[in-house]
N, C-alpha and C. Protein backbone atom coordinates (compact mmCIF):
# COMPACT_ATOMS: atom_id res chain seq x y z
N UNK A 1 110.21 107.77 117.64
CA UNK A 1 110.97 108.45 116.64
C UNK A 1 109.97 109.12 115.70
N UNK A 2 110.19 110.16 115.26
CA UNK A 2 109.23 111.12 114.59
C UNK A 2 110.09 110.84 113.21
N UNK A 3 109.18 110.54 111.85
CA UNK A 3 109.47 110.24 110.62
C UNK A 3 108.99 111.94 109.63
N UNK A 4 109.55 111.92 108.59
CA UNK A 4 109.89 113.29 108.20
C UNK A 4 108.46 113.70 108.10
N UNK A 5 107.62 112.66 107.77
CA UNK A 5 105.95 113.27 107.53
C UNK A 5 105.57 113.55 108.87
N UNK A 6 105.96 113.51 110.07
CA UNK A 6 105.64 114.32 111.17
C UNK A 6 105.28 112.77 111.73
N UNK A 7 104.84 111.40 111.75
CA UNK A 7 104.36 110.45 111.98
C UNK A 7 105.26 109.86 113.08
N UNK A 8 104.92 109.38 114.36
CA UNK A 8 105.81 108.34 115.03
C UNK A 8 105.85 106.95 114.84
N UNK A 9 106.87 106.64 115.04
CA UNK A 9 106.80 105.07 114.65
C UNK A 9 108.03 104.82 115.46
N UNK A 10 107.74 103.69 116.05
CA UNK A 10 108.50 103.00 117.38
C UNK A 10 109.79 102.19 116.69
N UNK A 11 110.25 102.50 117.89
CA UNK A 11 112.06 101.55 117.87
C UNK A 11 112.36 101.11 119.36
N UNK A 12 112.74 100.05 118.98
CA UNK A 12 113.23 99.66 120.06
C UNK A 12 114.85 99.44 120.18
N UNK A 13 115.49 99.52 121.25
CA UNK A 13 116.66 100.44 121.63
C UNK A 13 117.44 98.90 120.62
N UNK A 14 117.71 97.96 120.58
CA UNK A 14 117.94 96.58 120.08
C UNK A 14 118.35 96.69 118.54
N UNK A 15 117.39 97.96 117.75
CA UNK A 15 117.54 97.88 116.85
C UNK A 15 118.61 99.18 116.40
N UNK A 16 119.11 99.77 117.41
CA UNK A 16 120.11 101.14 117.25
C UNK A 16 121.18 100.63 117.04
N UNK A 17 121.89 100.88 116.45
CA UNK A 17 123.67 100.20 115.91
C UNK A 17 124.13 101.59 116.80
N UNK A 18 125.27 101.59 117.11
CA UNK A 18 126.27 102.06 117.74
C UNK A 18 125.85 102.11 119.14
N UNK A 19 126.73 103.63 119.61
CA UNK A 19 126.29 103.87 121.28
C UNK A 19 124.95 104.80 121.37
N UNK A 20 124.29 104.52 120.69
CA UNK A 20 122.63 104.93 120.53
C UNK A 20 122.31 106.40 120.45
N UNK A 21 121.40 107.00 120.53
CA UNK A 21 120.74 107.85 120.28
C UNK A 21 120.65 109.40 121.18
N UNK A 22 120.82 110.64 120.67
CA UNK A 22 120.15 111.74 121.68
C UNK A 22 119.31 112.28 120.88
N UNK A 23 117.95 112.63 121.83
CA UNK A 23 116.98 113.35 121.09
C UNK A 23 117.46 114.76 120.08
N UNK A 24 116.98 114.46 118.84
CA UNK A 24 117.27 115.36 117.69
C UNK A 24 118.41 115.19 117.07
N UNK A 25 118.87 113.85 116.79
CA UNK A 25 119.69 112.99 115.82
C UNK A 25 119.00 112.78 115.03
N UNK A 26 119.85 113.23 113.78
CA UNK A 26 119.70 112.71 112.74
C UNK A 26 119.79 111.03 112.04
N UNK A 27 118.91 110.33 111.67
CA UNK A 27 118.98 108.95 111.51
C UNK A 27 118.34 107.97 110.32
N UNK A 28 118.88 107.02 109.76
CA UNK A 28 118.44 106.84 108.53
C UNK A 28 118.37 105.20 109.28
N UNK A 29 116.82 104.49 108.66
CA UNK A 29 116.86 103.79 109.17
C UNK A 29 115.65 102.51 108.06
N UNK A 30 115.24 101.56 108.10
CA UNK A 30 114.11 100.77 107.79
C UNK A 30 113.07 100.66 108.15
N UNK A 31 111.90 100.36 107.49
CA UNK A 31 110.67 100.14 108.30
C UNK A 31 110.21 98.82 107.86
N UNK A 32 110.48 98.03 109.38
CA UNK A 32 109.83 96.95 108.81
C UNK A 32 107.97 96.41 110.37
N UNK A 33 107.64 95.14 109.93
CA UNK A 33 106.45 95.18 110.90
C UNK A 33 106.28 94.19 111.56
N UNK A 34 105.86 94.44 112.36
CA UNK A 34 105.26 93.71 113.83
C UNK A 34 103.97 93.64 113.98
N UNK A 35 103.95 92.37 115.01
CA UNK A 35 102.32 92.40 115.25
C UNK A 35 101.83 93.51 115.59
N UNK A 36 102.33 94.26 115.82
CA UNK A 36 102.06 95.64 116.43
C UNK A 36 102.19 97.10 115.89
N UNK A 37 102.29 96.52 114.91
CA UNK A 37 102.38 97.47 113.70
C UNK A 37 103.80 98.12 113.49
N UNK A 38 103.93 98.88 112.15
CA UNK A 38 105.19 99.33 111.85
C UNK A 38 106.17 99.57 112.79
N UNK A 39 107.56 99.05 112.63
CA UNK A 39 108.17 99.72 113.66
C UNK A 39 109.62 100.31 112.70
N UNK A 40 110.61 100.81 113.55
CA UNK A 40 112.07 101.18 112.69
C UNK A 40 113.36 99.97 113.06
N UNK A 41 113.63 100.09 111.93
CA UNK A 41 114.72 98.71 112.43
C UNK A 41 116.32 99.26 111.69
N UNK A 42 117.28 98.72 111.73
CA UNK A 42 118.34 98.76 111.48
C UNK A 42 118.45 100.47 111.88
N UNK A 43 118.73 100.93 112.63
CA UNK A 43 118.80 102.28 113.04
C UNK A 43 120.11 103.11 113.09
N UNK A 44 120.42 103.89 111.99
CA UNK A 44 122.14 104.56 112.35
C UNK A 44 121.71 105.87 112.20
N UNK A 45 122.58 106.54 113.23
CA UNK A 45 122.95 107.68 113.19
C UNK A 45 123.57 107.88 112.24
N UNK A 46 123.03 109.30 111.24
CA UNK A 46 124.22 110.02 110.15
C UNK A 46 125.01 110.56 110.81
N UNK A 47 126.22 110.78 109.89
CA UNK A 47 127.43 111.69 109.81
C UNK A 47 126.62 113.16 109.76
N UNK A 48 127.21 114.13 110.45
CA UNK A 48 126.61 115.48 110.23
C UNK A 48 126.39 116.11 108.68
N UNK A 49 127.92 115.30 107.82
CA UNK A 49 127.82 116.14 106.38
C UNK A 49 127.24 115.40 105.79
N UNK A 50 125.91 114.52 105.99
CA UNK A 50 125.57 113.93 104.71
C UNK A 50 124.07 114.30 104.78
């Protein structure tokens, strides 16, 4: 997942709420960490109007 500063930072599919993701969704989400450094957690897709 690419973060607005241009940066990737990993998700794993576990942490997507609904019926998941298509590339170039919009998504508001947490960053929390792993041994493995930062990852995204609680993951939702926005509504288009917000």
């Amino acid at each position: 997942m690419e973060q607005d500063d241009g940066d990737d930072l990993f998700v794993h599919k576990s942490q997507v709420s609904g019926r998941g993701l298509r590339e170039g969704d919009i998504v508001e989400f947490e960053i929390g960490d792993s041994d493995k450094g930062p990852n995204a957690i609680n993951v939702s897709k926005m509504d288009e109007e917000e």
